[in-house]
Protein backbone atom coordinates (compact mmCIF):
# COMPACT_ATOMS: atom_id res chain seq x y z
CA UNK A 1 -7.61 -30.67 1.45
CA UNK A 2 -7.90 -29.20 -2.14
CA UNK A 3 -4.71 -28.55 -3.78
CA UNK A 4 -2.80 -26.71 -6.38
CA UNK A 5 -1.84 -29.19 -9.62
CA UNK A 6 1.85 -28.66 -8.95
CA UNK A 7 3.51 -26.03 -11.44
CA UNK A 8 7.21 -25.71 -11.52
CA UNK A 9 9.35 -22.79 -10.81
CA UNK A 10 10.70 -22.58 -13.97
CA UNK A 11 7.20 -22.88 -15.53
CA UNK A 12 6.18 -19.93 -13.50
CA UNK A 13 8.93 -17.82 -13.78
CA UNK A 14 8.94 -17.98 -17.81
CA UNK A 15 5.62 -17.33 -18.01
CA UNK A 16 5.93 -14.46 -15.76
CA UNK A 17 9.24 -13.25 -17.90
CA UNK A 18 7.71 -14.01 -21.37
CA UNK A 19 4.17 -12.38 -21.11
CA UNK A 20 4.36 -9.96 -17.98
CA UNK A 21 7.89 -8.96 -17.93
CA UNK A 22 9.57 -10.76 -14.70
CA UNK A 23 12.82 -9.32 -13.87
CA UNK A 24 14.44 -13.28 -13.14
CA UNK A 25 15.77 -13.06 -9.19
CA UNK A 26 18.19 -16.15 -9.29
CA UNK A 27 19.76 -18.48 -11.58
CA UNK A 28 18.25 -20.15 -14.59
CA UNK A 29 19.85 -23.59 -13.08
CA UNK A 30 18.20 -23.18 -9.68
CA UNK A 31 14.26 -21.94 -10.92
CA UNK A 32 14.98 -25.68 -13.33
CA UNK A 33 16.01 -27.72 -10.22
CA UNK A 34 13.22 -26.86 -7.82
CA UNK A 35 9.86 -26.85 -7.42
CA UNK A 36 8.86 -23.55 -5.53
CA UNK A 37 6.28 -25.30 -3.53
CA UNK A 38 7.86 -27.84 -2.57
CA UNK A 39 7.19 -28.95 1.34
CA UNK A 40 4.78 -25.67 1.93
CA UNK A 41 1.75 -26.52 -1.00
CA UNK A 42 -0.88 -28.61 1.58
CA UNK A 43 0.78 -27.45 5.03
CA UNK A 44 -1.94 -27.60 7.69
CA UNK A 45 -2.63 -24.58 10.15
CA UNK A 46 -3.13 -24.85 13.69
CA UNK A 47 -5.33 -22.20 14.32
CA UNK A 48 -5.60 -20.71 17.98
CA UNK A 49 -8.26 -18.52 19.36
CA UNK A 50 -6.75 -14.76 19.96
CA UNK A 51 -9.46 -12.97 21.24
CA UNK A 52 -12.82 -12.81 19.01
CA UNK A 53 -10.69 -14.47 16.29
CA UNK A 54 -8.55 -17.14 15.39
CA UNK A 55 -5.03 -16.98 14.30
CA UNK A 56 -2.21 -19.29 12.82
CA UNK A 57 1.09 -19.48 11.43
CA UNK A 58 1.70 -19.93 7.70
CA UNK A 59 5.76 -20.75 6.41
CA UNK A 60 6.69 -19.73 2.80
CA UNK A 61 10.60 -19.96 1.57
CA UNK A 62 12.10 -16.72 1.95
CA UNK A 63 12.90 -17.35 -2.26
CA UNK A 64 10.80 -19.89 -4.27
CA UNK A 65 13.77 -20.50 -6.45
CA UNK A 66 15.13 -22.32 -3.71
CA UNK A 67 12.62 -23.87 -1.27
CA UNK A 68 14.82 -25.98 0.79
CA UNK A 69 16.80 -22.26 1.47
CA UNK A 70 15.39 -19.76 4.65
CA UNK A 71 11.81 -19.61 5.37
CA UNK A 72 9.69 -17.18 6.60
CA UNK A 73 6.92 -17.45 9.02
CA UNK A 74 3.82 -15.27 8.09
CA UNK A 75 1.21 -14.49 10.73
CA UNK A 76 -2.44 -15.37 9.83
CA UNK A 77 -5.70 -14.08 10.99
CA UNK A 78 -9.40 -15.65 10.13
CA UNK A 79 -12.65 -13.66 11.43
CA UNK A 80 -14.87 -16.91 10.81
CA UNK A 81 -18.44 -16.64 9.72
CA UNK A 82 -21.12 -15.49 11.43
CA UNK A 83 -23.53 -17.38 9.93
CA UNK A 84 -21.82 -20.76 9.16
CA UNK A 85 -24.90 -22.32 8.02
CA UNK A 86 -24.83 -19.93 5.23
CA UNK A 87 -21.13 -19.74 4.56
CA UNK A 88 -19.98 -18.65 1.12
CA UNK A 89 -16.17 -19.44 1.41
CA UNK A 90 -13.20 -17.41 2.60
CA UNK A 91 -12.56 -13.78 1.50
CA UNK A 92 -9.00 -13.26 1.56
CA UNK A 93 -8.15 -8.90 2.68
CA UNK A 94 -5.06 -7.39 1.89
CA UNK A 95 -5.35 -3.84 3.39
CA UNK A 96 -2.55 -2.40 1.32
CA UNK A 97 -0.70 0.08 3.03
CA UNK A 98 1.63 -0.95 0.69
CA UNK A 99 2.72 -3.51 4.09
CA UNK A 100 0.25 -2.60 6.33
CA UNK A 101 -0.62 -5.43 9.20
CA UNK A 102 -3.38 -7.58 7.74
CA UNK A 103 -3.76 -9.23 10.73
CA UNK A 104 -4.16 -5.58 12.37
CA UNK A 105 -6.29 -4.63 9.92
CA UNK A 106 -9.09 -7.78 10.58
CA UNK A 107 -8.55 -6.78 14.27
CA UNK A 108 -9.98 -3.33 13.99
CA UNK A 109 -12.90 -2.01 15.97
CA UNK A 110 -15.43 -1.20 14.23
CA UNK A 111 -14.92 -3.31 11.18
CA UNK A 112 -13.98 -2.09 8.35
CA UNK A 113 -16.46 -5.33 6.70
CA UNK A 114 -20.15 -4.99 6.63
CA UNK A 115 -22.55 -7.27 8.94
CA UNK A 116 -22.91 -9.52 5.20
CA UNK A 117 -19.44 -9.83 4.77
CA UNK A 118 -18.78 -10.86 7.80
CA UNK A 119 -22.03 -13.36 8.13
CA UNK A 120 -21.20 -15.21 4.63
CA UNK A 121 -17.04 -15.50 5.29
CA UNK A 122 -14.18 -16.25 6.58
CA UNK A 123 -12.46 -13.70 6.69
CA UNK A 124 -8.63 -13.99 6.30
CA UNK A 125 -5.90 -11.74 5.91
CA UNK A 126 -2.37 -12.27 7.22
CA UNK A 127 1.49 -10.19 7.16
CA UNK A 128 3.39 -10.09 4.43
CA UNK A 129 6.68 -11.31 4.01
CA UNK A 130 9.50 -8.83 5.56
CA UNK A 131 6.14 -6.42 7.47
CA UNK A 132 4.75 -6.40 10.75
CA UNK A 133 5.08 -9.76 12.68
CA UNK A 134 6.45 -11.88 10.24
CA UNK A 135 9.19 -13.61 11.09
CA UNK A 136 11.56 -12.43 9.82
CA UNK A 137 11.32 -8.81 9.56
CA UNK A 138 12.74 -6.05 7.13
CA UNK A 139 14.86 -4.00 9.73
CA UNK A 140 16.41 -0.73 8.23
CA UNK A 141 17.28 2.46 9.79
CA UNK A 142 17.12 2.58 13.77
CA UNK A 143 14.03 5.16 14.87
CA UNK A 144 16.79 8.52 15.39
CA UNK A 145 18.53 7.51 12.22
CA UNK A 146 14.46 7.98 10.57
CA UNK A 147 13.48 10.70 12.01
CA UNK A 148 16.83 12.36 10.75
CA UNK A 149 15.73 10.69 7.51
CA UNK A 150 11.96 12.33 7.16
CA UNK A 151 13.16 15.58 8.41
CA UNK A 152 15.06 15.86 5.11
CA UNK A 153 14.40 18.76 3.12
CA UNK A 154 13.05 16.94 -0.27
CA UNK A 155 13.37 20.10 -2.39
CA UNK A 156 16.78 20.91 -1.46
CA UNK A 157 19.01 22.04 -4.25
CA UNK A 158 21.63 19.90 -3.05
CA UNK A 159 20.49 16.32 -5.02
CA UNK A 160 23.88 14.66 -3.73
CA UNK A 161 22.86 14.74 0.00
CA UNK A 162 19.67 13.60 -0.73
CA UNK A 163 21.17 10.58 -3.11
CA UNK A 164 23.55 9.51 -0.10
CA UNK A 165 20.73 9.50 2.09
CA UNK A 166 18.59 7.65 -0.12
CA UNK A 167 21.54 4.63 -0.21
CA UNK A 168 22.51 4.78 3.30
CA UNK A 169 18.55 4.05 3.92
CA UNK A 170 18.82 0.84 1.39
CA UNK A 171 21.97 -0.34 2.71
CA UNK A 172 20.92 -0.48 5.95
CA UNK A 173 17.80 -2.41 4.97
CA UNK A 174 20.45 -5.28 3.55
CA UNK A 175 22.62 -5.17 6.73
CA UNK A 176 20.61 -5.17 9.45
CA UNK A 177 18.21 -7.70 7.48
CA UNK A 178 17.95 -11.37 7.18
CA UNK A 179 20.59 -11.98 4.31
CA UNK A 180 18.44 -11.62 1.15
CA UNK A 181 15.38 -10.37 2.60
CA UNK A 182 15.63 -7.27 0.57
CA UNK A 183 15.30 -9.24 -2.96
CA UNK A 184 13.15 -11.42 -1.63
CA UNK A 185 9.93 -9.62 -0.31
CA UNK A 186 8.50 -8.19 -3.16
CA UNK A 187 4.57 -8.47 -4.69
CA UNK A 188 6.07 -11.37 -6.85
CA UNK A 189 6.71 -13.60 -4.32
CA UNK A 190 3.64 -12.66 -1.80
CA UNK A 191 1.32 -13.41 -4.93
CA UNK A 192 2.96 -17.26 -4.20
CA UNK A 193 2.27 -16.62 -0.82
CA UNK A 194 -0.91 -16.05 -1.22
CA UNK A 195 -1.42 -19.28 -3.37
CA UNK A 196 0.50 -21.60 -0.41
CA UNK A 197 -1.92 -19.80 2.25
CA UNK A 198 -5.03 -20.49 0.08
CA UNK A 199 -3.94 -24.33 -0.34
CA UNK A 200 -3.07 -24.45 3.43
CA UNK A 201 -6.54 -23.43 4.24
CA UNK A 202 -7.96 -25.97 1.89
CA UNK A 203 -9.73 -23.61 -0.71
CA UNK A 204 -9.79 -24.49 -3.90
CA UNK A 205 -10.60 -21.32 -4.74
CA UNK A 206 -10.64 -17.57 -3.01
CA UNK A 207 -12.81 -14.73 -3.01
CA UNK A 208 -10.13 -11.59 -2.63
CA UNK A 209 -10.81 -7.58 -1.58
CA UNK A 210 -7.84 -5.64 -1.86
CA UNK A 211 -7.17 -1.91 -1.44
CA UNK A 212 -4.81 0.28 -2.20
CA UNK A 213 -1.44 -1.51 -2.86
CA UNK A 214 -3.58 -4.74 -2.09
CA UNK A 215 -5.35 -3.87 -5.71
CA UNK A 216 -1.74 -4.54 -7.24
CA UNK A 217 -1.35 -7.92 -5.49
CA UNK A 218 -4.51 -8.55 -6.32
CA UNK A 219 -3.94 -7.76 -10.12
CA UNK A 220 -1.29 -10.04 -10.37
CA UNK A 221 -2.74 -12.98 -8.39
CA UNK A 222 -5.05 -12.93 -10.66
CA UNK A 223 -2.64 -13.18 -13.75
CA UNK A 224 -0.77 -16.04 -12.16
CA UNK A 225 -3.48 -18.20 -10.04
CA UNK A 226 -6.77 -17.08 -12.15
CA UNK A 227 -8.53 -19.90 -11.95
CA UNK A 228 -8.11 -19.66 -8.22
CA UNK A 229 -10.00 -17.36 -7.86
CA UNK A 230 -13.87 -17.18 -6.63
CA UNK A 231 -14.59 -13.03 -7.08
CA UNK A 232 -12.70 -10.20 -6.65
CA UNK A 233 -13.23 -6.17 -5.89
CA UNK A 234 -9.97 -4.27 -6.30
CA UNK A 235 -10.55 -0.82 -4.42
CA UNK A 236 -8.05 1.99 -4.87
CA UNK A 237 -6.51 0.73 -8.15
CA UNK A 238 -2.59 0.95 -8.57
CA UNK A 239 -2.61 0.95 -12.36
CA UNK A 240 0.34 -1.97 -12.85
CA UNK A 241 0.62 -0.91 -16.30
CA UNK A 242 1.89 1.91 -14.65
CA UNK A 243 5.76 3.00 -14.67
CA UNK A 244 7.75 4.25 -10.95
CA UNK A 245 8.10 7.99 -12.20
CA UNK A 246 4.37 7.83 -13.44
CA UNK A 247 2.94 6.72 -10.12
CA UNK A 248 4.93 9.41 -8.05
CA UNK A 249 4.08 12.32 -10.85
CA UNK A 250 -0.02 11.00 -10.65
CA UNK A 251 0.00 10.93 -7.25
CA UNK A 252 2.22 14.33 -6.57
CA UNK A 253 -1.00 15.77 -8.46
CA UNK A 254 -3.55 14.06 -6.88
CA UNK A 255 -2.59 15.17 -3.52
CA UNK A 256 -2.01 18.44 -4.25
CA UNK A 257 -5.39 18.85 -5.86
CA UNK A 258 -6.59 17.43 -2.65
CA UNK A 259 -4.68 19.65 -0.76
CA UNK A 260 -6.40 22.76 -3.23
CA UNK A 261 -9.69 20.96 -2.62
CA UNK A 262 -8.99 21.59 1.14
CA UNK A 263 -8.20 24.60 0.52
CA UNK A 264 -11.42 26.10 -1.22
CA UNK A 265 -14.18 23.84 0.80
CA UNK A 266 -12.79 24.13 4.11
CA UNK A 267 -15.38 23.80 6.75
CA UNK A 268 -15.86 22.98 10.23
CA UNK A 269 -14.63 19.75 10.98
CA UNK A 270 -15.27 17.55 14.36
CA UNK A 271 -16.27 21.27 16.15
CA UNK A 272 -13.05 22.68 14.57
CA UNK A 273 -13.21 25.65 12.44
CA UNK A 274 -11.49 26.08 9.61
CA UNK A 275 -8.11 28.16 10.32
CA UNK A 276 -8.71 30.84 7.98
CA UNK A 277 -11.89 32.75 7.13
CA UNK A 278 -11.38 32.04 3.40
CA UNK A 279 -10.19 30.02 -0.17
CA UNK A 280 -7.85 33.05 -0.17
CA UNK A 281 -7.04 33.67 3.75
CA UNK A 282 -6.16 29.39 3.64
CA UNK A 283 -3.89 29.19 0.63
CA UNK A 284 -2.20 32.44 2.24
CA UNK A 285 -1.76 30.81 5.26
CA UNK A 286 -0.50 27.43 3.60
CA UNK A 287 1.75 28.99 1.43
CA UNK A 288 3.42 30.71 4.26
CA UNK A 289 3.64 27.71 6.05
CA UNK A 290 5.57 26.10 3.46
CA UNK A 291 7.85 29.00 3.33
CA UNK A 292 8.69 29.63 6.96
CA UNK A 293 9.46 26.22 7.35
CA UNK A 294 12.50 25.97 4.58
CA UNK A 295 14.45 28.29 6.65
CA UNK A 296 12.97 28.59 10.19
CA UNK A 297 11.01 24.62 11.09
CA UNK A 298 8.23 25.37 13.59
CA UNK A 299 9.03 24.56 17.21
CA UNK A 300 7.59 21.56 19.24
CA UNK A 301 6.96 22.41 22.62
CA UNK A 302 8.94 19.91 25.00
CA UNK A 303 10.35 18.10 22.21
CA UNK A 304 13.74 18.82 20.63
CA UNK A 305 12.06 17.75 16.71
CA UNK A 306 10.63 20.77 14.40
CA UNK A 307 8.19 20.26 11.42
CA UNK A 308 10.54 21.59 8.53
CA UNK A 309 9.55 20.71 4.60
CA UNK A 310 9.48 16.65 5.18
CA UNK A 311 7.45 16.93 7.84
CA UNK A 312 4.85 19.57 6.55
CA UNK A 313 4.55 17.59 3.24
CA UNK A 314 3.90 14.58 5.10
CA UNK A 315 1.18 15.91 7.22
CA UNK A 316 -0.21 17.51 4.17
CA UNK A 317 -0.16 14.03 2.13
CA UNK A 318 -1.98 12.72 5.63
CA UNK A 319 -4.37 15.65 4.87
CA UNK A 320 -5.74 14.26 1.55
CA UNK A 321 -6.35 10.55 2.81
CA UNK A 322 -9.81 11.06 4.92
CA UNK A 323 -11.32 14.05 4.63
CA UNK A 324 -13.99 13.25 7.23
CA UNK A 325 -10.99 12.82 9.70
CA UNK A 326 -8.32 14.29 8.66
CA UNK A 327 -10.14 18.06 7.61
CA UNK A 328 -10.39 18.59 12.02
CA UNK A 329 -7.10 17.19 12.87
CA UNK A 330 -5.57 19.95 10.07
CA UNK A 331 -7.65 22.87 10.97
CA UNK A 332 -6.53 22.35 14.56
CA UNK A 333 -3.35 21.98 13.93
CA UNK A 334 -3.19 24.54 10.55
CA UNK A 335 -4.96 27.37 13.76
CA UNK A 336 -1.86 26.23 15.85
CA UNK A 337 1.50 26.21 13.37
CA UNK A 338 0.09 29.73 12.45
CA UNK A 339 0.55 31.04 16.34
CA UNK A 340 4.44 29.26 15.68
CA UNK A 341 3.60 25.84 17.04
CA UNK A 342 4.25 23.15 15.58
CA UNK A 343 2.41 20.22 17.36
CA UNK A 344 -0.56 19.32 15.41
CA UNK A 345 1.39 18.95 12.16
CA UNK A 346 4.15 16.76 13.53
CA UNK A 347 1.38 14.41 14.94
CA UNK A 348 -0.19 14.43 11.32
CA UNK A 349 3.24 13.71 9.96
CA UNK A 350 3.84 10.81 12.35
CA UNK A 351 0.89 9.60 11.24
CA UNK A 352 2.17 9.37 7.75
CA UNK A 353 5.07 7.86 8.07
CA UNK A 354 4.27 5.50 11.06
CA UNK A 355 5.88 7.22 13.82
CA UNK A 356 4.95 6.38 17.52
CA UNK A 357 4.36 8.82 20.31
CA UNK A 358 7.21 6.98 22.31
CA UNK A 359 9.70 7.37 19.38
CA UNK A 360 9.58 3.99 17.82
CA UNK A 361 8.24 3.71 14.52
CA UNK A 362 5.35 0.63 13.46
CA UNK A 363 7.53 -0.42 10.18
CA UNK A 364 4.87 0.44 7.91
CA UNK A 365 6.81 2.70 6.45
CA UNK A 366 10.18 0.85 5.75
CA UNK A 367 8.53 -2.01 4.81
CA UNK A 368 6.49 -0.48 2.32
CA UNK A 369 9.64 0.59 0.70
CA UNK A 370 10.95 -2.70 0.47
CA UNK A 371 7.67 -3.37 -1.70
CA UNK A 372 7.91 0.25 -3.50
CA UNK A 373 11.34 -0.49 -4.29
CA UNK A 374 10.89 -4.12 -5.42
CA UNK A 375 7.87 -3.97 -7.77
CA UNK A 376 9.61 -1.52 -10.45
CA UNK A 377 12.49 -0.46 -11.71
CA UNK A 378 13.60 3.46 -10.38
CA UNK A 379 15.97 5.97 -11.74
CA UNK A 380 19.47 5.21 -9.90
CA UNK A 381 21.27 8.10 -10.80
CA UNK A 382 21.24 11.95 -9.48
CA UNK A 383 19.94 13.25 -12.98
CA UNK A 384 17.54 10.51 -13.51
CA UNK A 385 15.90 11.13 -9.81
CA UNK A 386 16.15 15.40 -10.28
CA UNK A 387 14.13 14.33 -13.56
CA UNK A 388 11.98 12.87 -11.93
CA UNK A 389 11.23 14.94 -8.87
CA UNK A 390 11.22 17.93 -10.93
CA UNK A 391 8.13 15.98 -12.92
CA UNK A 392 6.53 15.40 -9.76
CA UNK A 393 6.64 19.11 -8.35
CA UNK A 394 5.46 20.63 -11.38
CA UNK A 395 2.38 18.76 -10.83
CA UNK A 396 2.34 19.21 -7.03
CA UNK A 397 4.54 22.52 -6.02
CA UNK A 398 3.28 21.74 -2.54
CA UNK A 399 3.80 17.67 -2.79
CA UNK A 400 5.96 16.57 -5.66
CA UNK A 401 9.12 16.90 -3.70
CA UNK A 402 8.08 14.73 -0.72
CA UNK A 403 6.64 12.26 -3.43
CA UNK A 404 9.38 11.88 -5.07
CA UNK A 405 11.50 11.46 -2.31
CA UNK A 406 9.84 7.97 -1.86
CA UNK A 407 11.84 6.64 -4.61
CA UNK A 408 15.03 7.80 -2.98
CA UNK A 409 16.36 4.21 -1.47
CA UNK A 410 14.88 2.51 -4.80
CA UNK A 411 18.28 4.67 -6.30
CA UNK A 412 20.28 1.92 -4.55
CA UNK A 413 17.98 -1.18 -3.86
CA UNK A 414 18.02 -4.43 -5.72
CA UNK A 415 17.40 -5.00 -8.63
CA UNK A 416 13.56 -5.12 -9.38
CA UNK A 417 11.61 -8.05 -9.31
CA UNK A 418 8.54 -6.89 -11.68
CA UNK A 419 8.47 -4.64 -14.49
CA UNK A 420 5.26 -2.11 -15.31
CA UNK A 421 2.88 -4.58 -17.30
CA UNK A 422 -0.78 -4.22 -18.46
CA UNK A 423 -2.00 -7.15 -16.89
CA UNK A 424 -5.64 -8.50 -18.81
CA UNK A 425 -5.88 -11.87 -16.29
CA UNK A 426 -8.54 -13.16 -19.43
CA UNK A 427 -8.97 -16.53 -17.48
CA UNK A 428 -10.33 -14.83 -14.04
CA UNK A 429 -13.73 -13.94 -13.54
CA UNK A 430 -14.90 -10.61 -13.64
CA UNK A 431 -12.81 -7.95 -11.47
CA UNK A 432 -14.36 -5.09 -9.81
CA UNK A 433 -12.47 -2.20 -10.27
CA UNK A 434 -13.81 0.66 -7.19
CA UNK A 435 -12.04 4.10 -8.27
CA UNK A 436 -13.12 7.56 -6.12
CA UNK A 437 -13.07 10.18 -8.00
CA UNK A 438 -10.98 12.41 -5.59
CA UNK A 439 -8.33 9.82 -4.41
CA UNK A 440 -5.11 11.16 -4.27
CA UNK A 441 -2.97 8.49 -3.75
CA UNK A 442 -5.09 6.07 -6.88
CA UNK A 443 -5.90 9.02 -8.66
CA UNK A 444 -9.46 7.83 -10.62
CA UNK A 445 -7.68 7.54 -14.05
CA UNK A 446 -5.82 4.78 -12.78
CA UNK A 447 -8.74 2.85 -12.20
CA UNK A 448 -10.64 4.03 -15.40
CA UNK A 449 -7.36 2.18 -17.24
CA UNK A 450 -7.00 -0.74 -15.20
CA UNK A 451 -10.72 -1.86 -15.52
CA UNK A 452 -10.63 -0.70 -19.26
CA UNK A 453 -7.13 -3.19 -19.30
CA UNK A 454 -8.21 -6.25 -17.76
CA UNK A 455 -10.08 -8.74 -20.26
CA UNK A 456 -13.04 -8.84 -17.65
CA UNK A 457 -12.82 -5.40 -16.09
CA UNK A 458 -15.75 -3.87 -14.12
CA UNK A 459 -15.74 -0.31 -13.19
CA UNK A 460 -17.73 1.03 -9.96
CA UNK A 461 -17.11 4.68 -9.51
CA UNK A 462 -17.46 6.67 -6.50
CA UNK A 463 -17.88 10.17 -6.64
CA UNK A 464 -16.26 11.42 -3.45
CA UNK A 465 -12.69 12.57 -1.88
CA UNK A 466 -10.40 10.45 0.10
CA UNK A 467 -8.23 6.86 -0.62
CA UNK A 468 -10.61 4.18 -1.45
CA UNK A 469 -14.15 3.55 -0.93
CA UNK A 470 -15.43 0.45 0.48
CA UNK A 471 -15.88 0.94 4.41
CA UNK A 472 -16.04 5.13 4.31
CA UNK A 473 -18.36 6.12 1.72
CA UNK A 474 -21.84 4.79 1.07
CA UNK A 475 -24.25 2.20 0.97
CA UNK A 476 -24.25 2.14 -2.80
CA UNK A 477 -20.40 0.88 -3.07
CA UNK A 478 -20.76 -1.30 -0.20
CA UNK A 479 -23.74 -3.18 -1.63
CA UNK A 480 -22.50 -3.55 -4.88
CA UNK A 481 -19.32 -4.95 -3.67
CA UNK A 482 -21.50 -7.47 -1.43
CA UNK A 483 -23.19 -8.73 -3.80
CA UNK A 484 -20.45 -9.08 -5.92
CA UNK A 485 -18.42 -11.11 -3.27
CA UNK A 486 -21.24 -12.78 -1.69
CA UNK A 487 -23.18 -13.63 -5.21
CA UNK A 488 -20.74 -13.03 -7.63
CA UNK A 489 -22.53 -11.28 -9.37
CA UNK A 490 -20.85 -7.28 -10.62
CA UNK A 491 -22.14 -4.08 -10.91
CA UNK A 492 -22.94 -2.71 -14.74
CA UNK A 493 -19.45 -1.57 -15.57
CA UNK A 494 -19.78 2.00 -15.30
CA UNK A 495 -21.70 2.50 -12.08
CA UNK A 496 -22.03 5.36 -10.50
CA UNK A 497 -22.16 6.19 -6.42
């Protein structure tokens, strides 16, 4: 069983303060008396077979300042090699979401991992603290109390509303959670996580493909644990250099120029035409949309919900994330809203947010708050947040309001655990940086900086439209991150695809 040499909490912690900007979570006389690993470094797993894979159960203190305080049980999936006699190591996944079910995400049929990938690995991923089956889990708002929630009106003039919305959304998170849960489930502490779960698997060191929000717990397991790690491929880079207001703004343009893009190269999709004959005929009929629905929300048939502004500008951030899916699902329901039904775009917006057919909702979405809220600090005033969302819509009229709206229950959450840092990680091996040149939630720039940022940054560039790469694009990304992974051995910074 290879094991970490043990480092001390208050090692960690002033390393993390002095050189990446740690926002401390407890007292200086607790992160001295413990060691954060205490009792959880070395645990063995009893894995189980659940269906074509194997699964276990990984415990973590809910706060490594005080490991003989609340744990949390984390569920973990391994895919194991197909070709054992070839086995490279394990490939840890974190499918970002920002808390999206690894253990759903290793699950999926097809695979999102390539018949090499899967041969040379094990393939682990797992839930992060506070998300999907973890135990326990971030509970905020009941399902009617969200849905009145996202059918908020993100541009409305009246910023007060939207502010006491915004903290009775965080304060339920801290009352109908496990007490502390809410300052405790940030990337900070699943980057430890990550470290126990690679010990308790008996790696001494990790390969690691993350995407989207997985890039930035990536980024910073690779600052804390480098020498831990084997190779790594970050796809869909969040920049952590990067500040709350300047991810919301970046991304507030990036979908909108998606949704533009959509716009002016609509074609058929899946046997669906496009809803208008024309650039000008679709803009016409988008812009309308999005002015009906301020004062009249489309009807659902047999449902008592409409689509007014949250809803539209969720189903047209949903719009911008696959193009090869999404582009039929919209022109379906784009033909249908403009006949006065609004069907097709509530489906897109449940989509979004994580909404089930039967009401409930998956979590994705709250918990990815608690991460969203967590990692930065966020303006926690009315002016600072208006500032902000008036940022965001001049670079997305359609979008900046429902983008900003995200940080709305960061106005009231706990105090951040990480500040914005240009993380270098010069002790880990080369990391491959995958940035598509039409993503609108990691716009490209992001991942232009972050590979220019870290000491051993490698840049792989796919030219193409959607969020992230690996798994939807072509065989050019997918065999240079194979061979990167399997061999390590990177792409020429700079490649194109």
């Amino acid at each position: 069983m290879h094991k970490r040499k043990t480092i001390g909490a208050a090692a960690l912690v002033a390393v993390a303060t002095a050189a990446i900007g740690v926002v401390p979570a407890a007292s200086a006389t607790a992160r001295r008396a413990a060691d954060p690993f205490a009792g959880f470094d070395g645990q063995t797993l009893t894995w189980q077979a659940c269906g074509a894979f194997q699964c276990a159960t990984l415990t973590v203190p809910q706060n490594y300042s005080d490991p003989t305080g609340p744990v949390i049980h984390l569920p973990v999936i391994k895919s194991p090699a197909t070709n054992p006699a070839h086995r490279v190591g394990t490939l840890f996944v974190d499918p970002g979401g920002p808390a999206a079910s690894g253990v759903g995400f290793v699950q999926q049929q097809p695979s999102p991992f390539s018949p090499a990938l899967r041969a040379r690995f094990d393939i682990v991923s797992w839930d992060r603290r506070g998300s999907a089956a973890s135990n326990p889990t971030l509970h905020c708002l009941d399902d009617s109390a969200l849905d009145t929630y996202n059918h908020l009106d993100p541009a409305s003039s009246d910023v007060g509303a939207l502010m006491r919305a915004g903290a009775s959304y965080a304060t339920a998170c801290r009352s109908a959670s496990a007490a502390g849960l809410t300052s405790d489930g940030g990337t900070l502490q699943t980057a430890f996580d990550t470290d126990v779960l690679r010990s308790a698997i008996g790696e001494q060191r990790i390969s690691y493909l993350g995407f989207s929000y997985g890039t930035f717990q990536g980024a910073w397991y690779a600052e804390l644990f480098p020498t831990h790690v084997r190779s790594i491929v970050l796809d869909g880079m969040f920049d952590p250099s990067l500040s709350g207001e300047q991810i919301l703004v970046g991304e507030a343009a990036g979908f909108e120029g998606e949704l533009k893009y959509y716009e002016s190269a609509c074609t058929a999709s899946n046997g669906v035409p496009c809803p208008a004959p024309d650039p000008a005929g679709m803009s016409a009929l988008i812009d309308g949309l999005t002015a009906r629905v301020r004062t009249s929300p489309l009807p659902v048939p047999g449902s008592t919900r409409t689509v007014g502004p949250g809803e539209l500008a969720s189903a047209f951030t949903f719009l911008g994330l696959a193009p090869e899916v999404t582009w039929g699902l919209a022109n379906a329901a784009l033909a249908q809203a403009a006949t006065g039904d609004g069907t097709g775009l509530l489906a897109m917006a449940d989509a979004w947010t994580g909404r089930n057919p039967d009401g409930t909702n998956d979590g994705t979405a709250v918990d990815g708050t608690a991460l969203w809220c967590s990692d930065r600090p966020w303006p926690t005033s009315a002016p600072g947040w208006s500032a902000l969302r008036s940022a965001a819509e001049a670079a997305g009229p359609h979008l900046g309001a429902g983008r900003a709206e995200q940080a709305l229950p960061c106005t009231a959450w706990n105090l951040p655990t990480l500040l914005p840092a240009a993380l270098t990680a010069p002790a880990a091996p080369p990391i491959v940086v995958v940035s598509t040149t039409g993503d609108p939630a990691t716009p490209y720039q992001w991942g232009v900086h972050a590979a220019r940022t870290f000491a051993h940054g490698v840049l792989l560039t796919f030219r193409g439209h959607g969020h992230t790469a690996y798994g939807r694009s072509n065989a050019c990304v997918t065999d240079a991150v194979d061979k990167d992974l399997i061999n390590g051995t990177p792409p020429v910074s700079g490649t194109l695809c």
